[in-house]
N, C-alpha and C. Protein backbone atom coordinates (compact mmCIF):
# COMPACT_ATOMS: atom_id res chain seq x y z
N UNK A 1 -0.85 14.32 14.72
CA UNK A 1 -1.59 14.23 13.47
C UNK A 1 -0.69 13.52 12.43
N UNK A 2 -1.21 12.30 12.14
CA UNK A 2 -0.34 11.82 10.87
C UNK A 2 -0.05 12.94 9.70
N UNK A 3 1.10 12.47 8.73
CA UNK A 3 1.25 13.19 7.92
C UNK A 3 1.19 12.48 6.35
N UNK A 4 1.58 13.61 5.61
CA UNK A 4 1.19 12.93 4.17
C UNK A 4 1.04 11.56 3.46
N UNK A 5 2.33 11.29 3.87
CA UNK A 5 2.56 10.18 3.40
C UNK A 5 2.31 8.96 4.20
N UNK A 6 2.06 8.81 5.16
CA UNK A 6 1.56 8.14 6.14
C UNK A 6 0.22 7.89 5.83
N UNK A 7 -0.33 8.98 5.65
CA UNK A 7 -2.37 8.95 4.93
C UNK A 7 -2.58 8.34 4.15
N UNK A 8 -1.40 8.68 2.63
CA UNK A 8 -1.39 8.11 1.56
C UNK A 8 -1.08 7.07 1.50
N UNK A 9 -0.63 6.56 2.11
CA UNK A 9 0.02 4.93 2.48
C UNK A 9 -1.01 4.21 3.03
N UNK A 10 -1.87 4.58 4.16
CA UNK A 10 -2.81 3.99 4.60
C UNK A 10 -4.61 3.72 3.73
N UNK A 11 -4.11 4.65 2.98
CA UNK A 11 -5.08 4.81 2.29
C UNK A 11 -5.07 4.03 1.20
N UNK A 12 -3.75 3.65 0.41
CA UNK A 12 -3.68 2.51 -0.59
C UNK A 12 -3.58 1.24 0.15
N UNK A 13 -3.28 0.97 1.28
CA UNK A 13 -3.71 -0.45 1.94
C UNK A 13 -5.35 -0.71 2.13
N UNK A 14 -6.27 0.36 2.32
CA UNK A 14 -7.63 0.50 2.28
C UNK A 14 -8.42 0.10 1.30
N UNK A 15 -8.06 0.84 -0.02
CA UNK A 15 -8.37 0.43 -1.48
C UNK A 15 -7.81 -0.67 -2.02
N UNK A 16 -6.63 -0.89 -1.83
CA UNK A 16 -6.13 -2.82 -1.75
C UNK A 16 -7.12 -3.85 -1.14
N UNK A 17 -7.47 -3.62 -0.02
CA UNK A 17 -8.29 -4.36 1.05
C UNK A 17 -9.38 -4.29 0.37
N UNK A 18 -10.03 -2.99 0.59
CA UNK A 18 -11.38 -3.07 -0.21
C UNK A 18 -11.58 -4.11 -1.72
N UNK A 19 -10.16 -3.61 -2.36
CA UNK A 19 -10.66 -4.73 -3.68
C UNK A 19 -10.23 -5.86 -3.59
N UNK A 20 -9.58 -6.69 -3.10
CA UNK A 20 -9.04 -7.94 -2.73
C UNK A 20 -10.20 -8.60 -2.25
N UNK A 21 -11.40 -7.82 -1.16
CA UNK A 21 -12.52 -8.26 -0.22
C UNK A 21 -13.24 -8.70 -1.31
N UNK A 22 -13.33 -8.30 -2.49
CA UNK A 22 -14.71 -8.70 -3.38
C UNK A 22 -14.21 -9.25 -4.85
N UNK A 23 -13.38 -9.15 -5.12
CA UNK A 23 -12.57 -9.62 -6.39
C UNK A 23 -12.29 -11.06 -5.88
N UNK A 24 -12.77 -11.83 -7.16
CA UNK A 24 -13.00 -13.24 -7.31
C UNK A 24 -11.88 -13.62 -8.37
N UNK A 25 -10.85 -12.57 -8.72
CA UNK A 25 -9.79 -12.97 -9.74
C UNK A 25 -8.36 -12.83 -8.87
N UNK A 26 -8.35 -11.87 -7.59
CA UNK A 26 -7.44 -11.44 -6.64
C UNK A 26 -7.39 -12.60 -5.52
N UNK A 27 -5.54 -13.32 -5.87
CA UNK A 27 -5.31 -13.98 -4.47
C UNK A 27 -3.81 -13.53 -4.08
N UNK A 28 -3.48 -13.96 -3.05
CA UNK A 28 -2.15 -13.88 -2.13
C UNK A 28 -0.95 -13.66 -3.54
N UNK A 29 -1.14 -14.84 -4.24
CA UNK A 29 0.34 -14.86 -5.84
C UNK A 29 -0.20 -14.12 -6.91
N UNK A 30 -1.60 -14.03 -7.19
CA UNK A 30 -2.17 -13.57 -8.45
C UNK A 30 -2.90 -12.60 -8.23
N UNK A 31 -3.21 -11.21 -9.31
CA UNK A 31 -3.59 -10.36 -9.08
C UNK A 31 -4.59 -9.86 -10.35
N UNK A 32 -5.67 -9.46 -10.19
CA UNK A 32 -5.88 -8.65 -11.73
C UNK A 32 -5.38 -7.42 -11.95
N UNK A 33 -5.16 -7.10 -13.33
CA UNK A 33 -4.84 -5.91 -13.54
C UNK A 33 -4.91 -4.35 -12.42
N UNK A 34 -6.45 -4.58 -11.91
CA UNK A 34 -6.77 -3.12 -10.87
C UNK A 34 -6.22 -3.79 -9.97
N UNK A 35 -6.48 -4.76 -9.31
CA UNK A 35 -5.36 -5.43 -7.83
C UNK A 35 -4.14 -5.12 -8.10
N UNK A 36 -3.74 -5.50 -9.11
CA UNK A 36 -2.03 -5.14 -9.46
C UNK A 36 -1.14 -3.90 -9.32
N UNK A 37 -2.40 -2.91 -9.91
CA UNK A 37 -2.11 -1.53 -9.56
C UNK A 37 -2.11 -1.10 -8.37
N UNK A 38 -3.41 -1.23 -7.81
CA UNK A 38 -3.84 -0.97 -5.99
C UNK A 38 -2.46 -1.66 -5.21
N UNK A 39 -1.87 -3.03 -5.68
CA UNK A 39 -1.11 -3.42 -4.92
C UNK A 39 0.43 -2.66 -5.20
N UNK A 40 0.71 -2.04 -6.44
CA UNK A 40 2.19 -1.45 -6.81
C UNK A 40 2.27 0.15 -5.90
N UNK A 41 0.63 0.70 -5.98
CA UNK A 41 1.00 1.23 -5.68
C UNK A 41 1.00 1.67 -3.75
N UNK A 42 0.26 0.48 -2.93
CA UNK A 42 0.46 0.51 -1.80
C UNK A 42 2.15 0.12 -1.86
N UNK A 43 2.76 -0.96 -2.31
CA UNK A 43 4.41 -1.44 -1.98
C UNK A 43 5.07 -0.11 -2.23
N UNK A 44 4.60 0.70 -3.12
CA UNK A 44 5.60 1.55 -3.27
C UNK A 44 5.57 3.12 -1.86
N UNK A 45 4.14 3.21 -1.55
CA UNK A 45 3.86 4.11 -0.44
C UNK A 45 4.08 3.33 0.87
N UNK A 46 4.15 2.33 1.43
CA UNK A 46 5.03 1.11 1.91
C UNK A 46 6.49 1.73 2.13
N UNK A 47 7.14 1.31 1.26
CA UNK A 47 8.79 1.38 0.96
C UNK A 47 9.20 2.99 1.52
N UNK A 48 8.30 3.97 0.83
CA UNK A 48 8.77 4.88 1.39
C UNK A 48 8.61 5.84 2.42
N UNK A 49 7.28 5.28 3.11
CA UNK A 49 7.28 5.49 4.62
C UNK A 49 7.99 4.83 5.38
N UNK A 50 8.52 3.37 5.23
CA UNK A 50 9.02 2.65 6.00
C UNK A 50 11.16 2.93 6.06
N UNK A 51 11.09 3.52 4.63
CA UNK A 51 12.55 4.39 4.51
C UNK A 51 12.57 5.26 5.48
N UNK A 52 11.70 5.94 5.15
CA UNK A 52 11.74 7.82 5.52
C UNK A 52 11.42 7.56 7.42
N UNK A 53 10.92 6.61 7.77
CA UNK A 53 10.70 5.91 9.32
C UNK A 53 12.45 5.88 9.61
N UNK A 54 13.12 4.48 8.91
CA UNK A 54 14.28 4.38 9.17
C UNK A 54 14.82 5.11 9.03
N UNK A 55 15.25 6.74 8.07
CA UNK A 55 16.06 7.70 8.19
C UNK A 55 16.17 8.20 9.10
N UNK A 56 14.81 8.61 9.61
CA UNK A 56 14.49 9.21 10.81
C UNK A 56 15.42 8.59 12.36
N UNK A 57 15.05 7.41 12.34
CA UNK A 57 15.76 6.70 13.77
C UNK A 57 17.22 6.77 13.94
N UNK A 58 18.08 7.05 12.43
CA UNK A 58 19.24 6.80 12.11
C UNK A 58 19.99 8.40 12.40
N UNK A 59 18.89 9.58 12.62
CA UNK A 59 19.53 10.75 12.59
C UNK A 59 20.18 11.13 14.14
């Protein structure tokens, strides 16, 4: 069973996706304001699954 942060992580790549799919102001370099957010805050649930992955392998 995945866990928290793993969900939450997948879940802001979802709502990224979802608004990127229909937003006509959202590209690859430029973002609107709600893309911007959706996108800070997938990089940041990103970073720290992909840490907390590498801690893990390192123990």
């Amino acid at each position: 069973m995945p866990d928290d942060l793993y969900r939450r992580y997948q879940a802001a790549h979802r709502a990224l996706t979802a608004h990127t799919s229909t937003c006509t102001h959202c590209t690859d370099t430029a973002r609107c304001p709600d893309g911007q957010r959706l996108f800070e805050l997938f990089a940041r649930l990103q970073d720290a699954y992909l840490t907390r992955q590498r801690d893990q392998r390192r123990r």
